[in-house]
C-alpha atoms as a PDB file:
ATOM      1  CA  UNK A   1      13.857  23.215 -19.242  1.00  0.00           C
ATOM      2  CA  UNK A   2      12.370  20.255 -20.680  1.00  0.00           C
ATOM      3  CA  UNK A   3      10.553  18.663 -17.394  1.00  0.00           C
ATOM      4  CA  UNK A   4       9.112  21.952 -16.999  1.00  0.00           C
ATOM      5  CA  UNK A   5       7.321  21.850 -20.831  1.00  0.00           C
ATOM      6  CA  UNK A   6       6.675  18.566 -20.474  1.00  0.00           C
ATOM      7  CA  UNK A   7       4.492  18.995 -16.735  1.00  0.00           C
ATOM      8  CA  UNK A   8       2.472  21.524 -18.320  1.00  0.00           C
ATOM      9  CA  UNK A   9       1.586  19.269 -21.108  1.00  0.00           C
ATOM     10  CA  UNK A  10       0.659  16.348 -18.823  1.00  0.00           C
ATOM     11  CA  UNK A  11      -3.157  16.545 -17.672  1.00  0.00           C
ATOM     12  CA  UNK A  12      -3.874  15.847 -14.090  1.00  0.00           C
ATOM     13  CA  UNK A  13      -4.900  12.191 -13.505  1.00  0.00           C
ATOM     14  CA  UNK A  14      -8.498  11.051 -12.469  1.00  0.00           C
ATOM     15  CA  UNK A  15      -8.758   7.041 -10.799  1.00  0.00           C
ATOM     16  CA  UNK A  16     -12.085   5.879  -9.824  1.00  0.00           C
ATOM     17  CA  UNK A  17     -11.834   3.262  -6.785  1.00  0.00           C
ATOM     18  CA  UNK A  18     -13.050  -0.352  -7.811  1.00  0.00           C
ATOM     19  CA  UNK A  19     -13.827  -1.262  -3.787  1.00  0.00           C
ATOM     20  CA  UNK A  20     -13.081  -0.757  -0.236  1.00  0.00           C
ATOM     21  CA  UNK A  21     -10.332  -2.577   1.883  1.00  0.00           C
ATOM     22  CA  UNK A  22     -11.960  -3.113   5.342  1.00  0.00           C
ATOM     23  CA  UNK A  23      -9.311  -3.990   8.288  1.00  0.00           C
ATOM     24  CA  UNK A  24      -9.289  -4.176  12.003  1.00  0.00           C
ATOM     25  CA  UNK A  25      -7.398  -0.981  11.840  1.00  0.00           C
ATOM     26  CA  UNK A  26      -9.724   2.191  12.607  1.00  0.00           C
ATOM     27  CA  UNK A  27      -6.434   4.765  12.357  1.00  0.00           C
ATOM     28  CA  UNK A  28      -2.525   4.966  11.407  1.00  0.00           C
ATOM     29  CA  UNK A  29      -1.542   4.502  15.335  1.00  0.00           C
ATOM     30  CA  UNK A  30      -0.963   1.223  15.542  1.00  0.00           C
ATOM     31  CA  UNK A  31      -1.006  -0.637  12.487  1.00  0.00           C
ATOM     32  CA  UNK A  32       1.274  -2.728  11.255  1.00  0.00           C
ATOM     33  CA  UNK A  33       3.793  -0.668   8.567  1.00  0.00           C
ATOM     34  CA  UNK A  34       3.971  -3.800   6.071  1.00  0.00           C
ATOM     35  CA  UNK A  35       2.053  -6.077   5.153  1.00  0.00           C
ATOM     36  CA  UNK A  36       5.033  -8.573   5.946  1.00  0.00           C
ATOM     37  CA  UNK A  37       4.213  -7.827   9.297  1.00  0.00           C
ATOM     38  CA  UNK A  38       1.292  -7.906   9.720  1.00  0.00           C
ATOM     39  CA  UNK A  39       1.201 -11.745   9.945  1.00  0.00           C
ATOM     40  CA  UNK A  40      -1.996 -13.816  10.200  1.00  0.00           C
ATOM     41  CA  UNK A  41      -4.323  -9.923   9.950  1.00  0.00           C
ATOM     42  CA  UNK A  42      -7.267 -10.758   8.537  1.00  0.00           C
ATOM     43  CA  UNK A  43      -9.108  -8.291   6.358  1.00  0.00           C
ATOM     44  CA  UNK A  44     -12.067  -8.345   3.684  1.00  0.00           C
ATOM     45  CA  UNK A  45     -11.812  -6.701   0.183  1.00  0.00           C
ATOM     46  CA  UNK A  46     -15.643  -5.455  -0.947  1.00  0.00           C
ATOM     47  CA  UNK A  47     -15.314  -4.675  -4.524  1.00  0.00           C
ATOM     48  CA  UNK A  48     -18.244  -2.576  -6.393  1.00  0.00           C
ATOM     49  CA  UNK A  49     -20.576  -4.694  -8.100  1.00  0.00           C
ATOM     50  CA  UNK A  50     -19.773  -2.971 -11.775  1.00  0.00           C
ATOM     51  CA  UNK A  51     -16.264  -4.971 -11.329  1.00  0.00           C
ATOM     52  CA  UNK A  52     -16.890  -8.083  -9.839  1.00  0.00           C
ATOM     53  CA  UNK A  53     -16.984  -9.434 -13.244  1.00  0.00           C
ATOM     54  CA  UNK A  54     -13.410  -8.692 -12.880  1.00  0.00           C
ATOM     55  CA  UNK A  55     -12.678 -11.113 -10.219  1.00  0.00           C
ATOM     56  CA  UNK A  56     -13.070 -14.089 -12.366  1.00  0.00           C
ATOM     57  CA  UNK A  57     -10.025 -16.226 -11.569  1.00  0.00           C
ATOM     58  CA  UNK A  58      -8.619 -14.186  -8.799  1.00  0.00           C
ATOM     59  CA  UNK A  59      -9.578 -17.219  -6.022  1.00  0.00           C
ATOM     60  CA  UNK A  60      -6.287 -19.109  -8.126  1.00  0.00           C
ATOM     61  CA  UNK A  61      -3.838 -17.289  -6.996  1.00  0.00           C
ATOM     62  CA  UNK A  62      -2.480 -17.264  -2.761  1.00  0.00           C
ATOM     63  CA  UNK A  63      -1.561 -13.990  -3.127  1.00  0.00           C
ATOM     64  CA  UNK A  64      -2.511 -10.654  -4.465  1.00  0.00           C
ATOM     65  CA  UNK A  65      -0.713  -6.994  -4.912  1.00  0.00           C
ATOM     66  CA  UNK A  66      -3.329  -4.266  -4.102  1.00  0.00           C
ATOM     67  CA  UNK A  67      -3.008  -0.630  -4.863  1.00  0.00           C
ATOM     68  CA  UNK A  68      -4.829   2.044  -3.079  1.00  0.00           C
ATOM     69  CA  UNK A  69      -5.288   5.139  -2.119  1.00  0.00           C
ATOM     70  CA  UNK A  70      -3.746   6.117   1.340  1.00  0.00           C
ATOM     71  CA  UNK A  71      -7.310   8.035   2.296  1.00  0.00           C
ATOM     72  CA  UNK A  72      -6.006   9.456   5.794  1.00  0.00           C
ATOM     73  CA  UNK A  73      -2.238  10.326   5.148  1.00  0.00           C
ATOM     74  CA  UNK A  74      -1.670  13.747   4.467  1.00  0.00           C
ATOM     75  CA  UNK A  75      -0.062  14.832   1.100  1.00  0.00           C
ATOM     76  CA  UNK A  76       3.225  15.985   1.464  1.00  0.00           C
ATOM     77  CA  UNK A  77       4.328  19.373   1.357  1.00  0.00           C
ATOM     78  CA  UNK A  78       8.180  18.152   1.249  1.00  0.00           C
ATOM     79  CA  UNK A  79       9.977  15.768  -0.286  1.00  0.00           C
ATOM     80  CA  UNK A  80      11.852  15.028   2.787  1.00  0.00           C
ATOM     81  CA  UNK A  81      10.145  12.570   5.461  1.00  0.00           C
ATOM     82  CA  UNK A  82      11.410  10.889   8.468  1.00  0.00           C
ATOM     83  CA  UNK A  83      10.309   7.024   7.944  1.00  0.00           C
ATOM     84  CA  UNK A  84       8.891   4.632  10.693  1.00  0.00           C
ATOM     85  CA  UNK A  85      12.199   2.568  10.656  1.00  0.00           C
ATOM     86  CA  UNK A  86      14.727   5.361  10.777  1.00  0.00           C
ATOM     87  CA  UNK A  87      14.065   8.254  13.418  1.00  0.00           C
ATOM     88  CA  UNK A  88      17.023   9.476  13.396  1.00  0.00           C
ATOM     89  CA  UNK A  89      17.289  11.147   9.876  1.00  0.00           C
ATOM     90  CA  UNK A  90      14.913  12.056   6.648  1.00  0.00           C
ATOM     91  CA  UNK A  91      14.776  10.548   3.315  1.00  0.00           C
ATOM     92  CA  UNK A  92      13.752  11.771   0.321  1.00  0.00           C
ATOM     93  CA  UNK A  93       9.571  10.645   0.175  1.00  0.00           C
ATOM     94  CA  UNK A  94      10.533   7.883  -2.705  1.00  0.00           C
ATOM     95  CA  UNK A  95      12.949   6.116  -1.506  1.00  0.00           C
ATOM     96  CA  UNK A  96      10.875   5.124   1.555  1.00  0.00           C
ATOM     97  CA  UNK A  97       7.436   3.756   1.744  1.00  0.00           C
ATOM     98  CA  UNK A  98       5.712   6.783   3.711  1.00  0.00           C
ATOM     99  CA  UNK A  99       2.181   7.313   3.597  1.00  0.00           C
ATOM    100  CA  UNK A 100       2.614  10.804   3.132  1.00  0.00           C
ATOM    101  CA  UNK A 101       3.491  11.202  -0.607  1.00  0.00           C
ATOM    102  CA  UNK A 102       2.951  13.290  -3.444  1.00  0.00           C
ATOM    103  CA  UNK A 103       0.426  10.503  -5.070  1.00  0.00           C
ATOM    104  CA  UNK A 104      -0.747   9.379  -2.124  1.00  0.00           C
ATOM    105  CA  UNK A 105      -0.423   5.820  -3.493  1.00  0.00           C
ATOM    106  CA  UNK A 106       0.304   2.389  -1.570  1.00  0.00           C
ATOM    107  CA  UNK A 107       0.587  -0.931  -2.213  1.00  0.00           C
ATOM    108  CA  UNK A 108       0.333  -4.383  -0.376  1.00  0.00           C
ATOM    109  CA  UNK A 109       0.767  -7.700  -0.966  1.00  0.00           C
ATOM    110  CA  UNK A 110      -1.886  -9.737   0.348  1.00  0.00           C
ATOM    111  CA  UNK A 111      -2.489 -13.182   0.958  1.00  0.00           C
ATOM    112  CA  UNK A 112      -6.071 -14.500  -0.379  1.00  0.00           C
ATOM    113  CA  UNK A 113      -8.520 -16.892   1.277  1.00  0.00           C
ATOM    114  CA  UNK A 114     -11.344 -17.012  -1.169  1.00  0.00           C
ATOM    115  CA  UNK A 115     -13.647 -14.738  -3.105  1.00  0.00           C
ATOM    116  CA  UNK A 116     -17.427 -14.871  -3.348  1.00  0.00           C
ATOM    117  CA  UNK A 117     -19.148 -12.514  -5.351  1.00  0.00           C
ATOM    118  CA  UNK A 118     -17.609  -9.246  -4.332  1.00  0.00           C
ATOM    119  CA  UNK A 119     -16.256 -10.227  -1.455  1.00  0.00           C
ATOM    120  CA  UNK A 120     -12.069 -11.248  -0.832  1.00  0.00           C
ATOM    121  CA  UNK A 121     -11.028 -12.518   2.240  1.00  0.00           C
ATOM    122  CA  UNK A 122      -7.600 -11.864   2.700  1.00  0.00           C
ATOM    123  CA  UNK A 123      -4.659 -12.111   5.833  1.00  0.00           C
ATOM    124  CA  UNK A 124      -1.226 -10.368   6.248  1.00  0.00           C
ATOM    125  CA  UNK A 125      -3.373  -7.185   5.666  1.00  0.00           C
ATOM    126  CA  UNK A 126      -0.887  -3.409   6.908  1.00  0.00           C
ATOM    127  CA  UNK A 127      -4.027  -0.998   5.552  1.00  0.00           C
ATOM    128  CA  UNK A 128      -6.144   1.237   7.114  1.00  0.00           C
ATOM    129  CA  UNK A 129     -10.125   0.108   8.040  1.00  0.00           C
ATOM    130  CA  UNK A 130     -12.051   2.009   4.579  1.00  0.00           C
ATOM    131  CA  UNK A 131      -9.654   3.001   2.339  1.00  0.00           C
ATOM    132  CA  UNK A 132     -10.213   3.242  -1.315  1.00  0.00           C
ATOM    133  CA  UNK A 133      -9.191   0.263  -3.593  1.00  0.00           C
ATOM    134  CA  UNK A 134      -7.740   1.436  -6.991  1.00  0.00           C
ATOM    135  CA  UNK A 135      -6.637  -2.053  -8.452  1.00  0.00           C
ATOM    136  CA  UNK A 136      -5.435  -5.188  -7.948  1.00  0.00           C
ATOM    137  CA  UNK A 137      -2.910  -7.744  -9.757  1.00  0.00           C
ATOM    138  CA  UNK A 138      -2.188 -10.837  -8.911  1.00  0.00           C
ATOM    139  CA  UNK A 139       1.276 -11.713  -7.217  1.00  0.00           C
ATOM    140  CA  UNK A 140       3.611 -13.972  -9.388  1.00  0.00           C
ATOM    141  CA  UNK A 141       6.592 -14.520  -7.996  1.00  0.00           C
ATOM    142  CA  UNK A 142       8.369 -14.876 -11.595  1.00  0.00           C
ATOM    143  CA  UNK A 143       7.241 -11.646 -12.153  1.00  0.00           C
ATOM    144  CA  UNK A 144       7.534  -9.730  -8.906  1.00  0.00           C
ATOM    145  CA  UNK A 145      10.492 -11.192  -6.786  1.00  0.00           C
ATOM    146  CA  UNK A 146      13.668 -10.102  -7.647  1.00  0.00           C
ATOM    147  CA  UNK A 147      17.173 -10.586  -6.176  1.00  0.00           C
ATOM    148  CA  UNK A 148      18.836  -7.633  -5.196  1.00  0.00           C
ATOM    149  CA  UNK A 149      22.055  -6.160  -4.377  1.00  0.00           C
ATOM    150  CA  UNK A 150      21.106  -2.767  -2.457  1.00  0.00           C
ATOM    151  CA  UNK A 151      18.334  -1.885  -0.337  1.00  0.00           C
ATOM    152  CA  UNK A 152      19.627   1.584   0.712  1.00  0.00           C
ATOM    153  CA  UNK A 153      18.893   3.310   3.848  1.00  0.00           C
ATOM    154  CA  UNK A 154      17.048   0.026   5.218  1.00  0.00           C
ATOM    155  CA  UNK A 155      19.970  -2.196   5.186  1.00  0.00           C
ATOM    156  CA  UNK A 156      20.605  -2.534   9.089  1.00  0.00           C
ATOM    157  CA  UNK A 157      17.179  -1.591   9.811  1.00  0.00           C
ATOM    158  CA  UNK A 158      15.087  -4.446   8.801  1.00  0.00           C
ATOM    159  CA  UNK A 159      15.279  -6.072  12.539  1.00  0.00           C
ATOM    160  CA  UNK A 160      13.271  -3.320  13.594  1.00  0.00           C
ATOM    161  CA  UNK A 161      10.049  -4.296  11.036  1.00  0.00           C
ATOM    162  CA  UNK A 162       8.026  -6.532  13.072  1.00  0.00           C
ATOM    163  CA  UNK A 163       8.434  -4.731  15.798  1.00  0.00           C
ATOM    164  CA  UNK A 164       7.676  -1.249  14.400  1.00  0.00           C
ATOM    165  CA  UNK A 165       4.031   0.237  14.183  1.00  0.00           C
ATOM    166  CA  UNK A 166       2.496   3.262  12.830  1.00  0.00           C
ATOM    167  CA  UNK A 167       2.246   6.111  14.744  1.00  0.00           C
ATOM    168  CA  UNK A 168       0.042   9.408  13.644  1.00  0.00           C
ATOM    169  CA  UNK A 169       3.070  11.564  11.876  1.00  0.00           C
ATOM    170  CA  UNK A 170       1.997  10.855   8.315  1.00  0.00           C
ATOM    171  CA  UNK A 171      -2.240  11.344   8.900  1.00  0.00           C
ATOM    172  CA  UNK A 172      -4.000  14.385   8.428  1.00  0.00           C
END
């Protein structure tokens, strides 16, 4: 079985954080479950002074993509989860965008207000109040909107989004 050979020969994988995302949201209850709607939320990105060299040209762009760390969701033991927009059946963990994953990895897309020294002001923020910044890219729409044809399970569900918060299923 080749996937098996070729897990064994992968090491485990080891990301520092490069800051902290700090939100008005203290827990999962609540909180907006995208950034989409999360309209107008403003947050502040404190980045660790050995990368705020990093930042240099960051304040051009309106928005930014940030990947973190989803520091009080709790790993999941299946691969089956029952998503915030769909109560009424489970997925399989990658084709939603549950908390509770394998990597534990999210991402956002953020608008930006301004950055001084290792500070980023930011709005439209969905993330938990502390939680571990891993990187962030900037958004370019050229690069990171795409038409599409199928959107899966959500199709018929979207109406619900703005109107749909986190509850505490997914923390730990």
């Amino acid at each position: 079985m080749p996937g098996k050979e070729l897990r064994h020969k992968l090491r485990p994988i080891s990301v520092e954080p490069i800051g902290v995302i700090h939100s008005p949201f203290k827990k999962a209850e609540g909180a907006p479950i995208q950034s989409v709607s999360a309209k107008h939320t403003r947050g502040m990105i404190e980045i660790f002074p050995s990368y705020i060299r990093g930042l240099d040209g960051l304040s051009e762009f309106s928005h930014l993509i940030l990947i973190y760390r989803f520091h009080k969701a709790r790993k999941s033991k299946s691969l089956l989860v029952r998503p915030y927009l769909d109560g009424s059946k489970d997925h399989g963990v990658f084709a939603t965008r549950s908390p509770a994953r394998p990597s534990l990895l999210g991402i956002s897309i953020v608008r930006q207000f301004g950055v001084r020294g290792g500070k980023i002001r930011v709005a439209d923020i969905d993330v938990i109040d502390g939680t571990p910044l891993l990187d962030i890219k900037p958004y370019v729409p050229q690069f990171d909107s795409r038409s599409t044809e199928k959107i899966g399970w959500y199709a018929g569900k979207l109406q619900k989004l703005n109107h749909t918060v986190a509850d505490d299923r997914f923390s730990k």
